[in-house]
Protein backbone atom coordinates (compact mmCIF):
# COMPACT_ATOMS: atom_id res chain seq x y z
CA UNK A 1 132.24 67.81 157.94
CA UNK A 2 130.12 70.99 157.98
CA UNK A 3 131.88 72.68 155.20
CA UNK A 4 132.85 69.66 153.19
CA UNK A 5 129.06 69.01 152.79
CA UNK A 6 128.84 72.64 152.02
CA UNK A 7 131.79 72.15 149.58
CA UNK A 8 129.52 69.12 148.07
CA UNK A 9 126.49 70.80 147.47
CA UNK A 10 127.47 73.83 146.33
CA UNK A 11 129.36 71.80 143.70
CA UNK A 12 126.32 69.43 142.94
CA UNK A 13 124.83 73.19 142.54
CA UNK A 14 127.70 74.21 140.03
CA UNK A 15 127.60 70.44 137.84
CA UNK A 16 123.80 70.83 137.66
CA UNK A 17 124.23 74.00 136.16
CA UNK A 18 126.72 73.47 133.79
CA UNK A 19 125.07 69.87 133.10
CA UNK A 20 121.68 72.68 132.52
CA UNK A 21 123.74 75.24 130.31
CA UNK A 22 124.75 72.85 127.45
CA UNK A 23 120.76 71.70 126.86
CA UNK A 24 119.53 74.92 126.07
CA UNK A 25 117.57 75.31 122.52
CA UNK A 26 120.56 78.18 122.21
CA UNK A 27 123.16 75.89 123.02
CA UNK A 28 122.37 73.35 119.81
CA UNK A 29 124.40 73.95 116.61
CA UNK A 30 122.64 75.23 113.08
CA UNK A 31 122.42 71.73 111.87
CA UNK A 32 120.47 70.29 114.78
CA UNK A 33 118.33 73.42 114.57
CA UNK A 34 117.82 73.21 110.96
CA UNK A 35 116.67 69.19 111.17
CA UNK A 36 114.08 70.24 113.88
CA UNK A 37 112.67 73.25 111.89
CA UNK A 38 112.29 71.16 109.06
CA UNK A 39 110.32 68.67 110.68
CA UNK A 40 107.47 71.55 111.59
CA UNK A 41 104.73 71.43 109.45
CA UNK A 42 102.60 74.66 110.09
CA UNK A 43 103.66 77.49 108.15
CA UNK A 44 102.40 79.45 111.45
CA UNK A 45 104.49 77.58 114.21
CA UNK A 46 107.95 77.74 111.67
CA UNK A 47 107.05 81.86 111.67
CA UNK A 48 106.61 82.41 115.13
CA UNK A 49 110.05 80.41 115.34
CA UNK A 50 111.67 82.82 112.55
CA UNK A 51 110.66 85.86 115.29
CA UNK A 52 112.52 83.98 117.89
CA UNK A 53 116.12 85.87 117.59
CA UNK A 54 118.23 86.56 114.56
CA UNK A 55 120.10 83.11 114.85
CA UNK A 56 116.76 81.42 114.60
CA UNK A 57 115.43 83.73 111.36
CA UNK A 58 118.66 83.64 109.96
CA UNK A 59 118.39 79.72 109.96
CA UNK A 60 114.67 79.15 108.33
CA UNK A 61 115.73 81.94 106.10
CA UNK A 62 118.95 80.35 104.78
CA UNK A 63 117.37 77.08 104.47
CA UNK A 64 114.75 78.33 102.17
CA UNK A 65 112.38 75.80 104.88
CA UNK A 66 109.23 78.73 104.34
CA UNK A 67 109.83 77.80 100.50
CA UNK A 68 109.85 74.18 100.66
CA UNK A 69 106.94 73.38 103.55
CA UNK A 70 104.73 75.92 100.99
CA UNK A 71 105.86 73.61 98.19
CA UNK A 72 105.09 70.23 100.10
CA UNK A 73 101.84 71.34 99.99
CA UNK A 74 101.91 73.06 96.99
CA UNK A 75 103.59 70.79 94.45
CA UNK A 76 104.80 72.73 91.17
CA UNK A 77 103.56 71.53 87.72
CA UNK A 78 106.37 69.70 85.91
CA UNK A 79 108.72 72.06 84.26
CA UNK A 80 107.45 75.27 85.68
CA UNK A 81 109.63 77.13 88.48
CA UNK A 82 110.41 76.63 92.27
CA UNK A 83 111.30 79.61 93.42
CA UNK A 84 109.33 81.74 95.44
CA UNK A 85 110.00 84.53 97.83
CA UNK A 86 109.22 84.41 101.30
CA UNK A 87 106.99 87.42 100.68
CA UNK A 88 105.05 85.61 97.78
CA UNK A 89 104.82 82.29 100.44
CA UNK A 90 103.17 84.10 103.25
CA UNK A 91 100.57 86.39 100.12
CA UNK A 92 99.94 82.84 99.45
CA UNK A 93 99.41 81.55 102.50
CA UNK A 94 97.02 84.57 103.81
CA UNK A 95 94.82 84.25 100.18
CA UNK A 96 94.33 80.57 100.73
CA UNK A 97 93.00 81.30 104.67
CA UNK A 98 91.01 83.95 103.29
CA UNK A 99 89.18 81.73 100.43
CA UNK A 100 89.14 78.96 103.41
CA UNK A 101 87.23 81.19 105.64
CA UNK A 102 85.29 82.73 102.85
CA UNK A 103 83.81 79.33 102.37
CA UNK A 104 84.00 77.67 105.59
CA UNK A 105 84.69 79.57 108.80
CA UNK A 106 82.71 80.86 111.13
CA UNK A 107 81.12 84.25 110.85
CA UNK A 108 80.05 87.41 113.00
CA UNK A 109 78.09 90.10 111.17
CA UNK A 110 78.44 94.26 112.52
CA UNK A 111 75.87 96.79 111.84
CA UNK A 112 76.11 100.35 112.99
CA UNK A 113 73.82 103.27 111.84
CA UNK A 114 76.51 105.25 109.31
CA UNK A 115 74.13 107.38 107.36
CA UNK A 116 71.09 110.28 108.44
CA UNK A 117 68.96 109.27 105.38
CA UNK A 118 70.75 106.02 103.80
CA UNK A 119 73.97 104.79 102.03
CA UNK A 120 73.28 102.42 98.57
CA UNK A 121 77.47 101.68 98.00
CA UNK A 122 80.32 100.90 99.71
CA UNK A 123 84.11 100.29 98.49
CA UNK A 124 86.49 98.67 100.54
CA UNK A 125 90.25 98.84 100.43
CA UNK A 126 93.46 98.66 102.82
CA UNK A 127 91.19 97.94 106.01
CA UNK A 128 89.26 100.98 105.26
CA UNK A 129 85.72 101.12 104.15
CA UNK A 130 83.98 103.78 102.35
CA UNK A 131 79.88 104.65 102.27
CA UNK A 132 77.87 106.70 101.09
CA UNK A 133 75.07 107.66 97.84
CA UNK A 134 71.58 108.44 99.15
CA UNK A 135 72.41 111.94 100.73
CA UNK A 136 75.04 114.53 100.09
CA UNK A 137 78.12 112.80 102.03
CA UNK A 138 80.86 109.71 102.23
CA UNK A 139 82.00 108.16 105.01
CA UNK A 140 85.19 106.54 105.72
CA UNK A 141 85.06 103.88 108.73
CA UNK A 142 87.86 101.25 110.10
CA UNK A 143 86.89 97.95 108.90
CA UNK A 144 88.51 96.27 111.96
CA UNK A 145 86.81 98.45 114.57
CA UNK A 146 84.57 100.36 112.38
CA UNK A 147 85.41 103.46 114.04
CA UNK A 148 84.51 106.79 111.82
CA UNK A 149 87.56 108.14 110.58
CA UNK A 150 86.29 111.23 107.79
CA UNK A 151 83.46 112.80 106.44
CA UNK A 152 83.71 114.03 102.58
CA UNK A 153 80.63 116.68 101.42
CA UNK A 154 79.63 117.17 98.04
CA UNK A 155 80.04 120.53 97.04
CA UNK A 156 76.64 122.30 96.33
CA UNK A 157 74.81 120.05 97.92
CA UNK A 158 75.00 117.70 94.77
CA UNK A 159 73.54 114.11 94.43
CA UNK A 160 76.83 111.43 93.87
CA UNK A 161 75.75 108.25 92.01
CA UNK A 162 79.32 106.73 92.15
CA UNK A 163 82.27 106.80 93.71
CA UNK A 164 86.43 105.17 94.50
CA UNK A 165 88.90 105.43 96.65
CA UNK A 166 92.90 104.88 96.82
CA UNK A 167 95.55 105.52 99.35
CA UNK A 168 95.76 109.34 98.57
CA UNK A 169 92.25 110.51 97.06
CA UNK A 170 88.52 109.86 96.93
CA UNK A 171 86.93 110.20 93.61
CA UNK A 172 82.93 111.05 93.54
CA UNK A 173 80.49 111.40 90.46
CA UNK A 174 77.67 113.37 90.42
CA UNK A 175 75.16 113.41 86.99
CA UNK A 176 77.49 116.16 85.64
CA UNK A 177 80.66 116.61 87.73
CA UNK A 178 83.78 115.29 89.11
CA UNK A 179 84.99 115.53 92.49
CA UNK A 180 87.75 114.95 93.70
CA UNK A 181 89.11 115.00 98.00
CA UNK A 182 92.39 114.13 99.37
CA UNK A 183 91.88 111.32 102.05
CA UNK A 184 93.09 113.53 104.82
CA UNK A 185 90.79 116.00 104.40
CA UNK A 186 86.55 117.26 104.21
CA UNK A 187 86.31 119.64 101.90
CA UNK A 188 86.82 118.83 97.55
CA UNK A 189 89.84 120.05 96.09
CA UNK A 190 88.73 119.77 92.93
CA UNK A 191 85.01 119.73 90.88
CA UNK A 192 84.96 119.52 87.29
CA UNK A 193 83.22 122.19 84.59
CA UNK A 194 79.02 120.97 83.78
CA UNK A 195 80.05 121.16 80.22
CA UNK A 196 82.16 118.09 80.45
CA UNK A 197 79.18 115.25 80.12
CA UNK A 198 75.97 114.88 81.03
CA UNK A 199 73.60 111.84 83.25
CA UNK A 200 76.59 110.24 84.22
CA UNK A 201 75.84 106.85 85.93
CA UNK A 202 78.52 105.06 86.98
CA UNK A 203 82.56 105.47 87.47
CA UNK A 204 85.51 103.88 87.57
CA UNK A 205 89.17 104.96 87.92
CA UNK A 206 93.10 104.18 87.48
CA UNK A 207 95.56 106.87 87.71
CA UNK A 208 95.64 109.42 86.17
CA UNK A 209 92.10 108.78 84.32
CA UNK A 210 88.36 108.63 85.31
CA UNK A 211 86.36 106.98 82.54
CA UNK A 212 82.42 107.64 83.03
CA UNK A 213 79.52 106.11 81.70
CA UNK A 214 76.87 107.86 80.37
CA UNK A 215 73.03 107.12 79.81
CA UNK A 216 73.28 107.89 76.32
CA UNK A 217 76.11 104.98 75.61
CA UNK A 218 79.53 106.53 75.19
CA UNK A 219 82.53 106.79 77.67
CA UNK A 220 84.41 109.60 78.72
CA UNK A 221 87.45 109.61 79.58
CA UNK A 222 88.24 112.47 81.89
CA UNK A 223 92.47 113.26 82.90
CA UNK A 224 92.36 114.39 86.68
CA UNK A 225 95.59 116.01 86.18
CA UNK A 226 95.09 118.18 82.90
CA UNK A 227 91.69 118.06 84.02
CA UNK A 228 90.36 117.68 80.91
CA UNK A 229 88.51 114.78 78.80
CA UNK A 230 91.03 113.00 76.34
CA UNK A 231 89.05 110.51 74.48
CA UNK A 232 85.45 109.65 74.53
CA UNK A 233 84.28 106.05 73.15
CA UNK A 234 80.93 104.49 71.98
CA UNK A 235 80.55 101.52 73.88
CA UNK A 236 76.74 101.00 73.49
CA UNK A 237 73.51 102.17 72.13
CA UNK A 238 71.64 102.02 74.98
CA UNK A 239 72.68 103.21 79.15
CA UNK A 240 76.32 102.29 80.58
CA UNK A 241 75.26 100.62 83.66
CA UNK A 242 78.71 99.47 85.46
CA UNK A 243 82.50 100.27 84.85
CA UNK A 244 85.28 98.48 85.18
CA UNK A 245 88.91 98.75 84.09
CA UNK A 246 91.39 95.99 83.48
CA UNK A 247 95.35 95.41 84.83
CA UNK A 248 95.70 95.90 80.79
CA UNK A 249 94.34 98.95 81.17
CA UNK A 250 91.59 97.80 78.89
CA UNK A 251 87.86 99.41 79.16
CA UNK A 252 84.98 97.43 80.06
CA UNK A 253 81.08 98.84 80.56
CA UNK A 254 77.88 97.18 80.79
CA UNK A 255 74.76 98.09 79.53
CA UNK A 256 70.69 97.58 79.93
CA UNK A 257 70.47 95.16 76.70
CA UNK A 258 72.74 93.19 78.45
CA UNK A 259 76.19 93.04 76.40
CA UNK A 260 79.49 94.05 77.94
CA UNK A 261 81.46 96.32 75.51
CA UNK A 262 85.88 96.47 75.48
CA UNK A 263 87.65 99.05 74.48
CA UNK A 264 91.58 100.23 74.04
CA UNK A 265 92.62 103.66 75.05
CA UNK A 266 95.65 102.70 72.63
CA UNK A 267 93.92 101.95 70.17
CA UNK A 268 91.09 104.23 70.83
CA UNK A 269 88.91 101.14 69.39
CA UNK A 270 86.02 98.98 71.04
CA UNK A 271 87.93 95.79 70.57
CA UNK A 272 84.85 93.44 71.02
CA UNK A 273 81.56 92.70 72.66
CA UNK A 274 81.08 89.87 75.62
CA UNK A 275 77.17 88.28 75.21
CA UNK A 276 75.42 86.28 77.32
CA UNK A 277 74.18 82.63 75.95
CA UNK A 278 70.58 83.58 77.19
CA UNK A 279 68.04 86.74 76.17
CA UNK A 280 69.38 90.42 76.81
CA UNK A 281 69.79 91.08 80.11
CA UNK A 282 70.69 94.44 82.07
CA UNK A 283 74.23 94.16 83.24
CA UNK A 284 74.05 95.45 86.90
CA UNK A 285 77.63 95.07 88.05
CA UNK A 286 81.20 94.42 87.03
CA UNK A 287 84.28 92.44 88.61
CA UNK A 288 87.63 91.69 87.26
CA UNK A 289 89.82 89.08 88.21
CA UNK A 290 93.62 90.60 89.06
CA UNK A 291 95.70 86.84 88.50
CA UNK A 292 93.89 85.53 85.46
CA UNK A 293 91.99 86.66 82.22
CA UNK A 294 88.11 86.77 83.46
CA UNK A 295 84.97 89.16 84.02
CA UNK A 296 82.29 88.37 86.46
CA UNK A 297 79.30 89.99 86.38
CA UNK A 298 75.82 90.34 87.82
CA UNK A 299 72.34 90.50 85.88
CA UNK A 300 68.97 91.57 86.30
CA UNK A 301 67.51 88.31 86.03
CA UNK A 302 69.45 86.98 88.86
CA UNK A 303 72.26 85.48 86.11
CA UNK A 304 75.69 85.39 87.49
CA UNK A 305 78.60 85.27 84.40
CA UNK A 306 81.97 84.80 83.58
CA UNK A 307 83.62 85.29 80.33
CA UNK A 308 86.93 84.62 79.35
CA UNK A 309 88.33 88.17 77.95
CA UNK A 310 91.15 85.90 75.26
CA UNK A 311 88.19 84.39 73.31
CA UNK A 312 85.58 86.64 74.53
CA UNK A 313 83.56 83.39 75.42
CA UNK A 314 81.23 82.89 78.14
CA UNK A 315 82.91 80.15 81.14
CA UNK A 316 79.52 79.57 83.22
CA UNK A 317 76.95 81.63 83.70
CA UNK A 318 74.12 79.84 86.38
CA UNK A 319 71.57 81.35 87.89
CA UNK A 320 71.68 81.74 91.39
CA UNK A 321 68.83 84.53 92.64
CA UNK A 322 65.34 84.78 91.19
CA UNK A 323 66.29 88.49 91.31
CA UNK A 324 68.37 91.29 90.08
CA UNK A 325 72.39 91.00 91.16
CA UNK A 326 72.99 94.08 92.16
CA UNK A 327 76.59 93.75 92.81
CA UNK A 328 79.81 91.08 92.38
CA UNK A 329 83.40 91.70 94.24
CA UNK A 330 85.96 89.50 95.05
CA UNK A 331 89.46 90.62 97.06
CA UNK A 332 92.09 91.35 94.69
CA UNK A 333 93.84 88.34 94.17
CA UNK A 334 91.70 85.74 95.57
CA UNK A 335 90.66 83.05 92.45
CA UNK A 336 88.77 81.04 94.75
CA UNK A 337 85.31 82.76 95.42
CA UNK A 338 82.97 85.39 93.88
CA UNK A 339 80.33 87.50 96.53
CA UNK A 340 76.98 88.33 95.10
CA UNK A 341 74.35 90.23 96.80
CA UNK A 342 71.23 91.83 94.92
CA UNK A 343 67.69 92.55 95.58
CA UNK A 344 66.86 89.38 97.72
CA UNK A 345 69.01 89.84 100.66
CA UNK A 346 71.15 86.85 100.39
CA UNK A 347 74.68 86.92 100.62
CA UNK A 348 76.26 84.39 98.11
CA UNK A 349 79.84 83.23 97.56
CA UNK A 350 80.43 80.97 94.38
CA UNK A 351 83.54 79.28 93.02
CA UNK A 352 85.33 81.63 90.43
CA UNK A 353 86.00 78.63 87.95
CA UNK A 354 82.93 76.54 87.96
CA UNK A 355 80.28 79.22 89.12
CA UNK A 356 79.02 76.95 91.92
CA UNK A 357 77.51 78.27 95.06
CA UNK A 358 79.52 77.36 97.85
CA UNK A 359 77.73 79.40 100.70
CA UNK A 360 74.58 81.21 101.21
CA UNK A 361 73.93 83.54 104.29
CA UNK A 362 71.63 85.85 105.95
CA UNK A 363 71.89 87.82 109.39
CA UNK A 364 69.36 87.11 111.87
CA UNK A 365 68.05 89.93 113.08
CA UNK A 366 65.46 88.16 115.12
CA UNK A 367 68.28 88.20 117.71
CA UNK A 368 68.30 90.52 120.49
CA UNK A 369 71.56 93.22 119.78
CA UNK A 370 75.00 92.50 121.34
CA UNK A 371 75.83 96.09 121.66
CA UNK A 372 79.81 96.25 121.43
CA UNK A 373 80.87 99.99 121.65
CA UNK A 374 78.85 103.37 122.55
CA UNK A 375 81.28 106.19 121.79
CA UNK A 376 80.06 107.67 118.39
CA UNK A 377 77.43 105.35 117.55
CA UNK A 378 76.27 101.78 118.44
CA UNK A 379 77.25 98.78 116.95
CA UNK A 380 75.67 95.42 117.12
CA UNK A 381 77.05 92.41 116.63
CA UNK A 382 74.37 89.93 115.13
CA UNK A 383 74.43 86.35 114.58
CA UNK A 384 74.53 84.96 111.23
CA UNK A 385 72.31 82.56 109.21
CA UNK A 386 73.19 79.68 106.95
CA UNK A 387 70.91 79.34 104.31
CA UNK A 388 70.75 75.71 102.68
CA UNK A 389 71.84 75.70 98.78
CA UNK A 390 67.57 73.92 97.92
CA UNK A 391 66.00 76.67 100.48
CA UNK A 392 63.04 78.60 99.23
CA UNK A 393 63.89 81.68 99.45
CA UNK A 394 60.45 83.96 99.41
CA UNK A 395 60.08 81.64 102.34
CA UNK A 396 62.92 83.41 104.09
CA UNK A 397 61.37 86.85 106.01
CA UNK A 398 62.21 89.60 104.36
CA UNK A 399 63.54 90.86 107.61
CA UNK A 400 66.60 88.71 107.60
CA UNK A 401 67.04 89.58 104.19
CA UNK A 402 66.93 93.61 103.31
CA UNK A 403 68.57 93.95 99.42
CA UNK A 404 72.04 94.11 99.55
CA UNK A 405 72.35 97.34 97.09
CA UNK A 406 76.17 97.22 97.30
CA UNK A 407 78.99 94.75 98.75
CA UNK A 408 82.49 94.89 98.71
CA UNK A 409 85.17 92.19 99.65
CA UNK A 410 88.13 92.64 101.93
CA UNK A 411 90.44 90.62 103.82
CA UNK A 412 88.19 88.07 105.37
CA UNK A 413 85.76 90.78 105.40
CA UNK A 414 82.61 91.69 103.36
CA UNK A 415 80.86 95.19 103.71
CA UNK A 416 77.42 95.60 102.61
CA UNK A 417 74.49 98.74 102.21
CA UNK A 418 71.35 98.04 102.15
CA UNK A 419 69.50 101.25 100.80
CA UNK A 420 69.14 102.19 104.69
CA UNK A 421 71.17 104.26 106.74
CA UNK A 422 72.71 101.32 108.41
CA UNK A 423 75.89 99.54 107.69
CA UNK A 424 76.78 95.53 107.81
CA UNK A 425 80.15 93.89 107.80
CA UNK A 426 80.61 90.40 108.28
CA UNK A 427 83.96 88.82 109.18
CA UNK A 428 85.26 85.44 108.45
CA UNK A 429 87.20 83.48 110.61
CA UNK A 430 89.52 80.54 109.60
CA UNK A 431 87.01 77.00 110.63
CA UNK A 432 89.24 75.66 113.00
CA UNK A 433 89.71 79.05 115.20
């Protein structure tokens, strides 16, 4: 009896586990699989699935179910095309959470002392940021951790009033000069002859060319690898004030009476001139939008503006500070929201196509410090203010609201400088996180 009730449970044992091996997720057939992935309905949940195993990946992939959850939500226009690449779904997908947090989602502001004397710009790009103008060097930092990775000096001890970065090289102006580092290292590679121009103000740059603008109105076009000027333009009778240049390649400077001026290095013609519908005003800044055919830019009146560069017409143009906007940026890509920061302190982000504010923000530095790291320097994480769309701001202390002298936009990330030695960045995160 013994061993026939052995017998009998170790075969319940056996039946229980083959009755167990046939309901595995692995054991179902591509056609059951494929009917419950296309019932998910979070991009996020049908990608963690994809990561699963091959079988799995191969089965969202063939079924194009990335594609057609993006366009449940996304219905096309009537005639246009459906198809879209995985890799175009999930640039999609990250742009939209990064206008949604932009313009919703909660936010934590980071401020570490970068500088000795004080840092007025800042460019961002590929999760790196890079500070400096106010003393003799640029700093590159970690926008995620905002570790210090490099320290660039200006040969000479020069003054920079501008400056880029790409994957490969930094780019600095001084009044007279172009320098030039590679990423990876301290020391210039390269400074350009004083004969070249003279009281450059501001830069801007697209392989292989540097065009800089001058204070007595023209543009010079400068060829970092013949290292030599190929073309200067005219653009204005008074200061270039801000650079920008177009995906067309197209040339586009500001200046203090307030018109924007276009040129083509084609052509080597100014093509036209954007004006504002209201009295001159200095042009402080520049942005141009990657995905469609528009120029933001800033004013010293506290004028925000966006023209449409087909009919050279102005789109909106509100004003949204009592003071000069000092700079505009918006991540490349992103059609959803504008950031504008100038002498007032406030942070603002407004809708690209109606020029609406959508948010307003200060930090509160009434707070006592959060300190979060203490190997190279301090940081402290700070809490961050809302500040109501009808608020007076002169009623707002000036210490929650130091001039933003330079911002620049990232991946649910904006950097700022302040004129101080002390750098901000504020991350977004998506409202329901």
């Amino acid at each position: 009896m013994e061993a026939s009730s052995s017998r009998g449970r170790g075969g319940g044992a056996a039946l229980k586990r083959r009755a167990g091996a046939g309901s595995t997720a692995h054991s179902l057939n591509d056609d059951i699989l494929r009917s419950v992935f296309s019932r998910l309905d979070d991009h996020f949940d049908l990608a963690r699935c994809s990561a699963v195993c091959s079988s799995w990946n191969r089965i969202i992939v063939t079924a194009h179910l990335m594609r057609d959850l993006y366009y449940k939500r996304n219905p096309p226009e009537r005639g246009s095309s459906s198809n879209i690449s995985v890799k175009s779904y999930f640039e999609a997908l990250a742009m939209d959470e990064h206008a949604s947090s932009l313009s919703s989602g909660p936010t934590d502001a980071y401020q570490w002392i970068g500088h000795p004397m004080r840092a007025t710009l800042c460019r961002m790009k590929g999760g790196l940021i890079l500070t400096g103008v106010g003393d003799n060097v640029l700093r590159l930092w970690s926008a995620e951790t905002c570790k210090f990775m490099n320290e660039y000096n200006v040969p000479n001890a020069k003054a920079l009033v501008d400056f880029d970065f790409d994957e490969n090289k930094i780019v600095g102006l001084t009044g007279s000069q172009i320098c030039i580092w590679r990423r990876s290292e301290p020391r210039s590679i390269f400074q350009s002859g004083e004969a070249l121009f003279n009281h450059g103000l501001c830069m801007s740059f697209a392989d292989p060319e540097v065009v800089i603008g001058c204070e007595d109105g023209r543009a010079f076009i400068y060829d970092m690898y013949s290292k030599s000027c190929s073309s200067i333009y005219r653009l204005h009778s008074s200061p270039v004030t801000c650079l920008t240049i177009t995906d067309d390649q197209m040339i586009l400077g500001g200046s203090t009476f307030g018109n924007i001026a276009i040129a083509d290095p084609t052509s080597g013609q100014k093509i036209g001139v954007l004006k504002s519908a209201y009295a001159p005003l200095a042009i402080r800044s520049l942005s141009c939008s990657t995905n469609s055919h528009v120029i933001f830019a800033g004013s010293s009146a506290g004028y925000v503006h966006c023209w449409d560069l087909r009919t050279l017409r102005p789109l909106w143009e509100p004003r949204v500070s009592p003071n000069v906007i000092y700079s505009t940026h918006h991540l490349p890509g992103d059609t959803a929201t504008l950031a504008v920061g100038g002498i007032d302190g406030v942070l603002r982000l407004i809708c690209q196509r109606t020029g609406e504010i959508i948010r307003s923000m200060v930090v509160d530095t009434d707070r006592p410090a959060e300190f979060t790291s203490r190997s190279r320097h301090q940081i402290e994480k700070k809490r961050v203010r809302e500040v109501a769309p009808d608020a007076r701001v002169d009623r707002i202390s000036t210490r929650l609201r130091p001039q933003i002298t330079s911002l620049s936009v990232g991946m649910k990330k904006i950097v700022t400088t302040h004129g101080e030695n002390y750098i901000r960045i504020l991350k977004f995160r998506p409202k329901n996180s």
